[in-house]
N, C-alpha and C. Protein backbone atom coordinates (compact mmCIF):
# COMPACT_ATOMS: atom_id res chain seq x y z
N UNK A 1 0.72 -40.56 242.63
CA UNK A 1 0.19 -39.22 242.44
C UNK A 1 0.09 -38.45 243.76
N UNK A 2 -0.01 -38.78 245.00
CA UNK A 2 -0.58 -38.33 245.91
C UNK A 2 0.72 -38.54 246.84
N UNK A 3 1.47 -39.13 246.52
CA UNK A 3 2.85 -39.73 247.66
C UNK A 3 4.02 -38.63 247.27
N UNK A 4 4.88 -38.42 248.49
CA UNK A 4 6.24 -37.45 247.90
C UNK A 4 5.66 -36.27 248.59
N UNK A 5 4.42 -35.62 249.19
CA UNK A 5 4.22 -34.08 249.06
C UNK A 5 4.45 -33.78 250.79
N UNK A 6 4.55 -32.67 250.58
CA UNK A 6 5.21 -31.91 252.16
C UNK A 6 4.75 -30.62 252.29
N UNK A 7 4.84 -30.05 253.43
CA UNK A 7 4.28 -28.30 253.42
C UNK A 7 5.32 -28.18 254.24
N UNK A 8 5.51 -26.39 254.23
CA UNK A 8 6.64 -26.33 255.02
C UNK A 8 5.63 -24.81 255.86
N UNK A 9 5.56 -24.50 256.76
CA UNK A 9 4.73 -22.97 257.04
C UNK A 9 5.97 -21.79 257.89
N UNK A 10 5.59 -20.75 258.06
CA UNK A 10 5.88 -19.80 259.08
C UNK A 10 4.77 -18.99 259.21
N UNK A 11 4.54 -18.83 260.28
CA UNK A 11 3.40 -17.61 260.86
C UNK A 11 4.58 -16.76 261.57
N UNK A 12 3.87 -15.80 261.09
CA UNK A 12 4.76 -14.34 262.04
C UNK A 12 3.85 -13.34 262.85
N UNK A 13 3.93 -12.86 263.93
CA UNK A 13 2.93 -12.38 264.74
C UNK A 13 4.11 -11.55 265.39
N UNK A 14 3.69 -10.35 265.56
CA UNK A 14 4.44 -9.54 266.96
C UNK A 14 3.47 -8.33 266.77
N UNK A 15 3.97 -7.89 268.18
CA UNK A 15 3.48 -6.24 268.69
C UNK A 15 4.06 -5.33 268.12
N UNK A 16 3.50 -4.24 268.71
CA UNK A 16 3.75 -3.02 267.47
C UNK A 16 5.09 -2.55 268.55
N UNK A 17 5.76 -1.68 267.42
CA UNK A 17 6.88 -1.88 268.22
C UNK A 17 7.20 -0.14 268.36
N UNK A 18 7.84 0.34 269.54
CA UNK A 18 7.59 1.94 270.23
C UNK A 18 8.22 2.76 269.16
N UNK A 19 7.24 4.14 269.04
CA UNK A 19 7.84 5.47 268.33
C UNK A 19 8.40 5.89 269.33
N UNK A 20 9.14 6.49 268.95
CA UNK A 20 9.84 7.67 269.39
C UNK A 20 9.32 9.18 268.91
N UNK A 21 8.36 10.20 269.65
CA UNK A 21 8.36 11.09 268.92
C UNK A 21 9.19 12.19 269.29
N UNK A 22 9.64 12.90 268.12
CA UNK A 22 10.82 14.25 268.35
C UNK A 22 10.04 15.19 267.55
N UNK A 23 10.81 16.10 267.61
CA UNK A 23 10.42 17.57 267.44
C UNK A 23 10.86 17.85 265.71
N UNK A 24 12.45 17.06 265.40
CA UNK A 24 12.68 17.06 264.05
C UNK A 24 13.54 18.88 263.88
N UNK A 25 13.65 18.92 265.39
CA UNK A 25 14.37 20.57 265.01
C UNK A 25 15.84 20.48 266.11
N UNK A 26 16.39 21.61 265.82
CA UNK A 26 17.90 21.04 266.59
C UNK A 26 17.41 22.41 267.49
N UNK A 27 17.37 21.99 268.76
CA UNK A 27 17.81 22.97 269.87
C UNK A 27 18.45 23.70 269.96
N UNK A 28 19.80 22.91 269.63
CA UNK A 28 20.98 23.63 269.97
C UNK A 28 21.47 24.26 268.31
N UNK A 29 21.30 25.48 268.40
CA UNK A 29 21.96 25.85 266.56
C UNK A 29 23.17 25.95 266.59
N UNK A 30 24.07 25.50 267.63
CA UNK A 30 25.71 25.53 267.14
C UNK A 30 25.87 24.06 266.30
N UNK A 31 24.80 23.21 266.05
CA UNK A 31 24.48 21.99 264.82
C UNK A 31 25.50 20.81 266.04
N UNK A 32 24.94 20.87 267.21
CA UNK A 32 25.15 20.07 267.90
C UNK A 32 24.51 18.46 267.90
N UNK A 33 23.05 18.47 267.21
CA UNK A 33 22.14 17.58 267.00
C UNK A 33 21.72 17.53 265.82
N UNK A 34 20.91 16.69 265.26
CA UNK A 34 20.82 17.00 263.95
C UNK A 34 19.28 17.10 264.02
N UNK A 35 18.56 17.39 262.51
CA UNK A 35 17.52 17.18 262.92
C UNK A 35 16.77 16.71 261.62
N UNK A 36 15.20 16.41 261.54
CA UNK A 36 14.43 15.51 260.96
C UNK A 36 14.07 14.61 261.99
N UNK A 37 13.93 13.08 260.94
CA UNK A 37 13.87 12.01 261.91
C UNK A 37 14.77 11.60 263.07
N UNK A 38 15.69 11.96 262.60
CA UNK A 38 17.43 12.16 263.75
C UNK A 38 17.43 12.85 264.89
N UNK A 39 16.43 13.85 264.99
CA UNK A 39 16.66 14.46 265.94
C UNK A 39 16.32 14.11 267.44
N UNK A 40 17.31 14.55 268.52
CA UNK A 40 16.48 14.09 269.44
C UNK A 40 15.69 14.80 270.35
N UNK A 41 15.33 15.72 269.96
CA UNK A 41 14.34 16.45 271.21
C UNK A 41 13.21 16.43 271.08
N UNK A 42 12.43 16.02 272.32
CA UNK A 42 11.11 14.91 272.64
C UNK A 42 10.55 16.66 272.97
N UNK A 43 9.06 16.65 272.43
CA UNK A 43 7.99 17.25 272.78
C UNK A 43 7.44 17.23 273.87
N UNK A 44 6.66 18.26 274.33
CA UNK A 44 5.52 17.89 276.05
C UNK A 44 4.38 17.48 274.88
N UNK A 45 3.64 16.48 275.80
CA UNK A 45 2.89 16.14 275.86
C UNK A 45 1.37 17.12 276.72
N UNK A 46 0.74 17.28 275.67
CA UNK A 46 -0.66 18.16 275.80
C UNK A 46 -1.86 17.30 276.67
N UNK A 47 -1.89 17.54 278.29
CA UNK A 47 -2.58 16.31 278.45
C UNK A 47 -4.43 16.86 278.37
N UNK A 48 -5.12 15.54 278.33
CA UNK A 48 -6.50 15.67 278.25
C UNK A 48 -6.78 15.65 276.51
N UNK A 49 -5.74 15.65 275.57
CA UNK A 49 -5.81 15.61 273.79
C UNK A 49 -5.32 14.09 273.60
N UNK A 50 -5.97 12.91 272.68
CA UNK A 50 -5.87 11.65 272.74
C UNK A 50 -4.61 11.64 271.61
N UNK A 51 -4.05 10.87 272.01
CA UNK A 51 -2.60 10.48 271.48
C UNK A 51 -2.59 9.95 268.83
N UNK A 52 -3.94 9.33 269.24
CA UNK A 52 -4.22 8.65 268.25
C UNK A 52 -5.77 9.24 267.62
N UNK A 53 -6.03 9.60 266.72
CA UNK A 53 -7.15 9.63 265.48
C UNK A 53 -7.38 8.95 265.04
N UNK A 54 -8.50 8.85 264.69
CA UNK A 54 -9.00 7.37 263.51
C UNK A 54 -8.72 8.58 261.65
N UNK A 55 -8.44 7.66 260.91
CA UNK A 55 -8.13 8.88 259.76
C UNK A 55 -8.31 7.43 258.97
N UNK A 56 -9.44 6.87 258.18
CA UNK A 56 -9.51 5.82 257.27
C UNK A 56 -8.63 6.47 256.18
N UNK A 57 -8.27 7.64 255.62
CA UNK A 57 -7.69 7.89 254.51
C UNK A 57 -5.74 7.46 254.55
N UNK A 58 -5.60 6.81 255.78
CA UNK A 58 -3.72 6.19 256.01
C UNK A 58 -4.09 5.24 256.33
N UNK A 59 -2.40 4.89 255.94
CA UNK A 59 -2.58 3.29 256.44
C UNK A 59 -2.23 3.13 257.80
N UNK A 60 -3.44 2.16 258.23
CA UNK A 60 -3.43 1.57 259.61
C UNK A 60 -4.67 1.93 259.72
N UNK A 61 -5.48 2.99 258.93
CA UNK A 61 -7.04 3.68 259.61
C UNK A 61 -6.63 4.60 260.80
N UNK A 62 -5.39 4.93 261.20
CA UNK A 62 -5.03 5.80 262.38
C UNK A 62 -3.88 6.64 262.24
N UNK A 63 -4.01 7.44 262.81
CA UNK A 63 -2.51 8.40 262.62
C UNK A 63 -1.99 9.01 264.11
N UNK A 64 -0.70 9.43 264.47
CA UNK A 64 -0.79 10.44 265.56
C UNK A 64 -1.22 11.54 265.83
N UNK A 65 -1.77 11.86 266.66
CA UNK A 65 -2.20 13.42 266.67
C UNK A 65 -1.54 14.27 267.03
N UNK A 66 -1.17 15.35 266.08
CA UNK A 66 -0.12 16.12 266.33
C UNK A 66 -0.71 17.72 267.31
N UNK A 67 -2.04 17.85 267.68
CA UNK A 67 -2.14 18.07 268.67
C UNK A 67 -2.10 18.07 269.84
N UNK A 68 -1.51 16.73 269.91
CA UNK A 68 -1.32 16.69 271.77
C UNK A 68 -0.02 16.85 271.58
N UNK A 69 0.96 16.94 271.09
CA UNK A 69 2.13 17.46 271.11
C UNK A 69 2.39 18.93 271.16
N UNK A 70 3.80 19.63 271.78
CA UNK A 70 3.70 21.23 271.60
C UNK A 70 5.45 21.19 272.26
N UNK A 71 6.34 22.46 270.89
CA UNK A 71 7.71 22.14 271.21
C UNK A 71 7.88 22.58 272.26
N UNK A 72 9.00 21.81 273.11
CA UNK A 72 9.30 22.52 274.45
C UNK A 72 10.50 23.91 274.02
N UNK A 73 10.02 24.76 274.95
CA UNK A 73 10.66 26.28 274.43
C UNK A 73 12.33 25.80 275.35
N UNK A 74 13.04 26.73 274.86
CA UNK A 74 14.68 26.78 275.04
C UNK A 74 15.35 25.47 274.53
N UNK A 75 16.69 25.39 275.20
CA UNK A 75 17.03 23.95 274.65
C UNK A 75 16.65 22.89 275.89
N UNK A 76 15.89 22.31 275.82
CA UNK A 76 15.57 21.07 277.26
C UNK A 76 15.22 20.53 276.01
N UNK A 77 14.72 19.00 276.71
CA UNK A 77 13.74 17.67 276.21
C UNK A 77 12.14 18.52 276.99
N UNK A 78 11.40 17.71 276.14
CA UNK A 78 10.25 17.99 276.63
C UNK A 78 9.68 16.79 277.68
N UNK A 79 8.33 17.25 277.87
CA UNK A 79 8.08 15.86 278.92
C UNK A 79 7.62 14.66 278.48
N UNK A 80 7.81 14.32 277.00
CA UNK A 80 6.89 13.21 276.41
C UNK A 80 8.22 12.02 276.86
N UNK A 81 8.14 11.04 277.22
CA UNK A 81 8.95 9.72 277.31
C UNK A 81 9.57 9.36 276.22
N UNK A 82 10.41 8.94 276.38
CA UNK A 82 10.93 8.02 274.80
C UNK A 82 10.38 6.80 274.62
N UNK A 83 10.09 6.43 273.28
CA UNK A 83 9.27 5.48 272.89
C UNK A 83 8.34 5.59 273.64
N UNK A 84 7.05 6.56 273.97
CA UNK A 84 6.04 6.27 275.19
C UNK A 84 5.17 5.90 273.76
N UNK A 85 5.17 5.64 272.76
CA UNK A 85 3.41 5.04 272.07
C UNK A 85 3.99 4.22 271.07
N UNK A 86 3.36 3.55 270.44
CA UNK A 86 3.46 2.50 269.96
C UNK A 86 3.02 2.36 268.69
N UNK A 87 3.34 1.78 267.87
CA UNK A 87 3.30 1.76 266.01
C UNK A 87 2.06 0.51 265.88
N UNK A 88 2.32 -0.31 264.97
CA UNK A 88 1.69 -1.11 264.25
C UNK A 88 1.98 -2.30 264.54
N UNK A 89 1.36 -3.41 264.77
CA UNK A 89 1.80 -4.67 265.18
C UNK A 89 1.95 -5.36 263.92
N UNK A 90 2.01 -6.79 263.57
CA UNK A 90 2.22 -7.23 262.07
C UNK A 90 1.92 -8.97 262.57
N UNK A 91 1.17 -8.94 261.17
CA UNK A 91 0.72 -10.69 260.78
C UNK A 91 1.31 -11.12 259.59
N UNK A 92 1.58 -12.15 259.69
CA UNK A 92 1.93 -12.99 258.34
C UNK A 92 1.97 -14.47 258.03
N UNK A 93 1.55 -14.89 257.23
CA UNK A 93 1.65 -16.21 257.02
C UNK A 93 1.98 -16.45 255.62
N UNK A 94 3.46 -17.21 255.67
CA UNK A 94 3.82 -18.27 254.51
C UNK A 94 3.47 -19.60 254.25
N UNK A 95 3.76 -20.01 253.07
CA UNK A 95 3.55 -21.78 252.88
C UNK A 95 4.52 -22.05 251.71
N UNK A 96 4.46 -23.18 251.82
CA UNK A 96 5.68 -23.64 251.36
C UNK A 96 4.95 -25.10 250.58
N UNK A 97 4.07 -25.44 249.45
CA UNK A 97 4.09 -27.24 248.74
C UNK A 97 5.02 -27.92 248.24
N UNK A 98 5.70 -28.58 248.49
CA UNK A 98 6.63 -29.56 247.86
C UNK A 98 6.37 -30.78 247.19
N UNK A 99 7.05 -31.14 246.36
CA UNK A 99 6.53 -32.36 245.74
C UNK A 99 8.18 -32.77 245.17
N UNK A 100 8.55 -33.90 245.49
CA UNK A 100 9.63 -34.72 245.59
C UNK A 100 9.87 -36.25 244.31
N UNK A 101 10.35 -35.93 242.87
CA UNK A 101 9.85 -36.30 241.71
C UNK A 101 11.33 -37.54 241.79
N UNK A 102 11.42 -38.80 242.07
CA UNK A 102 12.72 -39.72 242.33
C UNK A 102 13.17 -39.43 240.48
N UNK A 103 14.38 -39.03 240.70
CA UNK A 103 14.99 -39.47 239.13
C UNK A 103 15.60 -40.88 238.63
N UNK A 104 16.48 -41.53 240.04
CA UNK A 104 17.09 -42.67 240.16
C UNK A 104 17.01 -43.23 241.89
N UNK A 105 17.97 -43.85 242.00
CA UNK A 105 17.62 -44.27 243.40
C UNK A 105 18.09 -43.02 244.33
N UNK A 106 18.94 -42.80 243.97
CA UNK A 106 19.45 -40.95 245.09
C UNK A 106 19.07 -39.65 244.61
N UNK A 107 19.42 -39.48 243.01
CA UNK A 107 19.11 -38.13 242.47
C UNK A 107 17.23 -38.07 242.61
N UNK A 108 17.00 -36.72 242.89
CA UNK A 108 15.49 -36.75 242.96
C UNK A 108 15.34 -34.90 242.45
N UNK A 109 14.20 -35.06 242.09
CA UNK A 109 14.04 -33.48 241.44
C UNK A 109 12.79 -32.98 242.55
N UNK A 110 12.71 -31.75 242.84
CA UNK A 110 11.67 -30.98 244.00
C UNK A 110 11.30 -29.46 243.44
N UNK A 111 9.91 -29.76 243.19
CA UNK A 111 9.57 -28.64 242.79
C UNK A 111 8.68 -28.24 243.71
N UNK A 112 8.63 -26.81 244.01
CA UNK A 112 7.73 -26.28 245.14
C UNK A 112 7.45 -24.90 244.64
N UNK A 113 6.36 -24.45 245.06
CA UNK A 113 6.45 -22.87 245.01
C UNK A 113 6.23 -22.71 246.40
N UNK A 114 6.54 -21.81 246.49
CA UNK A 114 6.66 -21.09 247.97
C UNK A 114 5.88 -19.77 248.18
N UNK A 115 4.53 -19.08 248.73
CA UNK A 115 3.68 -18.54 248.84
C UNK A 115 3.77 -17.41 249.82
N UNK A 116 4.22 -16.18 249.82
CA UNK A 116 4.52 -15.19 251.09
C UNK A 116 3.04 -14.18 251.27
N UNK A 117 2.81 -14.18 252.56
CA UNK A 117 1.74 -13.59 252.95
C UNK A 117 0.48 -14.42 252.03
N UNK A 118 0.25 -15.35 252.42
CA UNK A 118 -1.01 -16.01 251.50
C UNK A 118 -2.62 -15.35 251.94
N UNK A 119 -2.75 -14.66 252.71
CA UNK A 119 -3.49 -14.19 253.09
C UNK A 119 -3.70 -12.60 252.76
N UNK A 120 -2.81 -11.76 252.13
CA UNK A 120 -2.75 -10.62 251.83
C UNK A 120 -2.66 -9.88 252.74
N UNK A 121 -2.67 -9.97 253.96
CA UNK A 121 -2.95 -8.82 255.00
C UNK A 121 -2.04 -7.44 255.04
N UNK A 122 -2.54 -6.18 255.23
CA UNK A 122 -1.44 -5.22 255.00
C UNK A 122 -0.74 -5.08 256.60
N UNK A 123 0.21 -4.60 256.23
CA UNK A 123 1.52 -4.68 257.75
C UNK A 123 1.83 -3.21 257.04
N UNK A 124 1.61 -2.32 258.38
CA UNK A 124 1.87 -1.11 258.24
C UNK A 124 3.46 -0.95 258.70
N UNK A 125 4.31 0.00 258.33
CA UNK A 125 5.83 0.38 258.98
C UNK A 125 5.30 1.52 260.21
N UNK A 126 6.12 1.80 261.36
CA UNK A 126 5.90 3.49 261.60
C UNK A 126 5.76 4.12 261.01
N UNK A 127 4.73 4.79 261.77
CA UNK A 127 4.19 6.38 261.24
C UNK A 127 6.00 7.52 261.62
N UNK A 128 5.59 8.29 260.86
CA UNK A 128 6.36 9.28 260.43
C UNK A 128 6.41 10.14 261.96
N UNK A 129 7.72 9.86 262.44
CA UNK A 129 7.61 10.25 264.38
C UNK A 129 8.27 11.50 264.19
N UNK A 130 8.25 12.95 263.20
CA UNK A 130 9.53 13.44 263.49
C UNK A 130 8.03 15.16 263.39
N UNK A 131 7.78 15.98 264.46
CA UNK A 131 6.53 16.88 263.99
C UNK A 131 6.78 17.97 263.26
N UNK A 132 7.83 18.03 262.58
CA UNK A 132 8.56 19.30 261.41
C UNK A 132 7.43 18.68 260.60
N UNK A 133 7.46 17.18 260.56
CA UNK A 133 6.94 16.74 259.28
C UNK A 133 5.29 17.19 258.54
N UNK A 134 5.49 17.14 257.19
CA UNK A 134 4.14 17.86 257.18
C UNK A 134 2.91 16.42 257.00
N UNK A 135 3.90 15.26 257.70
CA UNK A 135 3.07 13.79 257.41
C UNK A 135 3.05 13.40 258.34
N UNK A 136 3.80 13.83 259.31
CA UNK A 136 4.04 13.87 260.93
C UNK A 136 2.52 12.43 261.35
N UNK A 137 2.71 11.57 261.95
CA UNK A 137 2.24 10.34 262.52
C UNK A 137 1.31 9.69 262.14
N UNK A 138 1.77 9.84 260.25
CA UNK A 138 1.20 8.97 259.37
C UNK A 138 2.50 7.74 258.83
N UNK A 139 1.74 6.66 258.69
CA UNK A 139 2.17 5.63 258.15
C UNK A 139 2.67 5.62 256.49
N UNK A 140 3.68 5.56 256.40
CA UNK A 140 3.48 6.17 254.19
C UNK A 140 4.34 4.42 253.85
N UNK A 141 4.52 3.87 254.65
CA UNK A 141 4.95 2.32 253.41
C UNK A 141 4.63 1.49 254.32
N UNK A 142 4.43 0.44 253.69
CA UNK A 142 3.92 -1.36 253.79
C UNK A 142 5.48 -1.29 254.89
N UNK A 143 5.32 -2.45 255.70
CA UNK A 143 6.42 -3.24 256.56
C UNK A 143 7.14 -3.20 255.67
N UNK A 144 7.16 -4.40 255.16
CA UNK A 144 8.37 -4.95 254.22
C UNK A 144 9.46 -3.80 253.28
N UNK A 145 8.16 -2.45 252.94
CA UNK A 145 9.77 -1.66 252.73
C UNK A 145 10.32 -0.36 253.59
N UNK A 146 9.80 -1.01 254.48
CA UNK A 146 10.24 0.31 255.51
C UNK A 146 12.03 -0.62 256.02
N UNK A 147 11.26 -1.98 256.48
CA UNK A 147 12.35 -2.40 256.98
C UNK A 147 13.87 -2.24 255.78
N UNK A 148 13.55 -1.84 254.68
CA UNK A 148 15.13 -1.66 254.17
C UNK A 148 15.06 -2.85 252.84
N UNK A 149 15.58 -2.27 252.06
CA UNK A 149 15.27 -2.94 250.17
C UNK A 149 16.87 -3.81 249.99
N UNK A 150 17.65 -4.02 250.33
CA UNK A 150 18.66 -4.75 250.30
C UNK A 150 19.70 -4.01 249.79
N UNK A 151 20.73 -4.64 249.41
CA UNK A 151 22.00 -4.11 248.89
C UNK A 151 22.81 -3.22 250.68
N UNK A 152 23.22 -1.91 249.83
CA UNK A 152 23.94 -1.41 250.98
C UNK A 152 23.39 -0.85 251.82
N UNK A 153 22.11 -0.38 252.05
CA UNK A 153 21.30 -0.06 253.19
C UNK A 153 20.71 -0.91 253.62
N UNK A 154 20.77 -2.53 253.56
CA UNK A 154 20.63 -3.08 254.26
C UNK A 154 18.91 -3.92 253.86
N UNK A 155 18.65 -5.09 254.64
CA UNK A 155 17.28 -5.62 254.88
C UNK A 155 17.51 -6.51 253.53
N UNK A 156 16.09 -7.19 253.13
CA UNK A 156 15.70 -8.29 252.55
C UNK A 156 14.63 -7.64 250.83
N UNK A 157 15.24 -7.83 250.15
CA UNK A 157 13.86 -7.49 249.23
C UNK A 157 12.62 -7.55 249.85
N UNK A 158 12.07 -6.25 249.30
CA UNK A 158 10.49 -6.36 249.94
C UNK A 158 9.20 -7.35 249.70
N UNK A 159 9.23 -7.84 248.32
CA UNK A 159 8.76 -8.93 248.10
C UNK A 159 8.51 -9.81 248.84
N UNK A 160 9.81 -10.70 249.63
CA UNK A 160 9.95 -12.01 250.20
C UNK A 160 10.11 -11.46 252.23
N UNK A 161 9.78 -10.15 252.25
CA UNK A 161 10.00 -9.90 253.49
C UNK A 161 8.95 -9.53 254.15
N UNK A 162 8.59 -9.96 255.92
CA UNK A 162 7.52 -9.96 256.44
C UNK A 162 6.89 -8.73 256.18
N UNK A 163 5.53 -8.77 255.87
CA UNK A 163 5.05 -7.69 255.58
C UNK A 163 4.60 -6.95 254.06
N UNK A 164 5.36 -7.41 253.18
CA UNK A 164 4.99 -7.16 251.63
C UNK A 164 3.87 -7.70 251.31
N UNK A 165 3.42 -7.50 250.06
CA UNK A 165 2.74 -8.17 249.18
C UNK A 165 2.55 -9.47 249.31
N UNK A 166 1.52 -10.29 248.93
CA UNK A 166 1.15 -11.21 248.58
C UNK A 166 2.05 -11.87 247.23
N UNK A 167 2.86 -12.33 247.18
CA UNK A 167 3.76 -13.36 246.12
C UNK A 167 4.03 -14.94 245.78
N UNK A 168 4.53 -14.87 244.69
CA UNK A 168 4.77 -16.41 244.50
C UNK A 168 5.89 -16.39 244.11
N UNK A 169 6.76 -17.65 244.39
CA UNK A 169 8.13 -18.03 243.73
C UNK A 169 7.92 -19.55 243.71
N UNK A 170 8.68 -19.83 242.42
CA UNK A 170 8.37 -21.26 242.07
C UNK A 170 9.64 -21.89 241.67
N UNK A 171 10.18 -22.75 242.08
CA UNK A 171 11.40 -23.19 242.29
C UNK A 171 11.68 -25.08 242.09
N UNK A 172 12.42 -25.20 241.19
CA UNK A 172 12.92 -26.67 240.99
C UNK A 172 14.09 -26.91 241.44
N UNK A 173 14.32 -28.14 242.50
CA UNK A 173 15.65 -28.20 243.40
C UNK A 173 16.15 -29.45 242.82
N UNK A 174 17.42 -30.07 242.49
CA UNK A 174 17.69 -31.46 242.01
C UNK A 174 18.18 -31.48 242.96
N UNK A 175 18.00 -32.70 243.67
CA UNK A 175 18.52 -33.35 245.04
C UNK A 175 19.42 -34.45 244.67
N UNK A 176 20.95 -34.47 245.30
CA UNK A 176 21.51 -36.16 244.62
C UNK A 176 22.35 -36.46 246.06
């Protein structure tokens, strides 16, 4: 009853990783640049106005403040740095129980479920870096689907990817 069992884990931990904030407008109107999130022309920076708000109503409890930002006039970059601030860092922990059922002397059957984020914790994506926006350096999805839903744009179902939901998958392997 107690013989055959195994765990398998991953912990995931990293830093939050740099915005980029832009302006979200094209400088140049001969449609030299594009604009939205695409765009690239960086704002000045408003100094003595704090970069970050506390706002419990988004996710993270924080947003950017789109007051210390202000567009730079003509076509230049402004004076804000690229990537100068920083997003959301992210936790996670999986598990993995196994249990290893002999059918004969080689064939063996393994049933496990496998447990993502067992802890529930939320993993915010970047906030919204582009200041056209009217959501401008708010957070609007979980990690897992910012990073990309699979198929042709790319990434991992959000389910099974760092940062989603709390899930289960339960799985029988015949081993021979």
């Amino acid at each position: 009853m107690f013989g055959n069992w195994g765990t398998d884990s991953i912990v995931y931990a990293r830093s939050a990783p740099p915005v980029n904030v832009v302006t979200g407008l094209n400088p140049f109107p001969l449609g030299q640049l594009e604009t939205g999130a695409t765009g690239a022309a960086r704002p000045n920076l408003v100094s003595g106005v704090p970069l970050w708000i506390a706002n419990p109503g988004v996710g993270g409890g924080r947003e950017i403040n789109p007051a210390a930002f202000t567009i730079a006039t003509g076509p230049a970059q402004g004076d804000l740095g690229r990537n100068a601030l920083r997003g959301f860092g992210a936790g996670n922990v999986d598990l993995t129980l196994r249990r290893q059922f002999k059918i004969r002397e080689r064939p063996a059957l393994q049933a496990r479920p496998d447990l993502f984020n067992i802890f529930n914790h939320p993993n915010f994506g970047n906030p919204i870096n582009y200041l056209s926006s009217p959501q401008f350096g708010q957070s609007t999805q979980m990690l897992g689907a910012s990073l990309g839903s699979g198929g042709q744009g790319g990434g991992l179902n959000p389910l099974y990817q760092i940062g989603g939901p709390r899930s289960v998958r339960l799985a029988l392997k015949l081993l021979f």
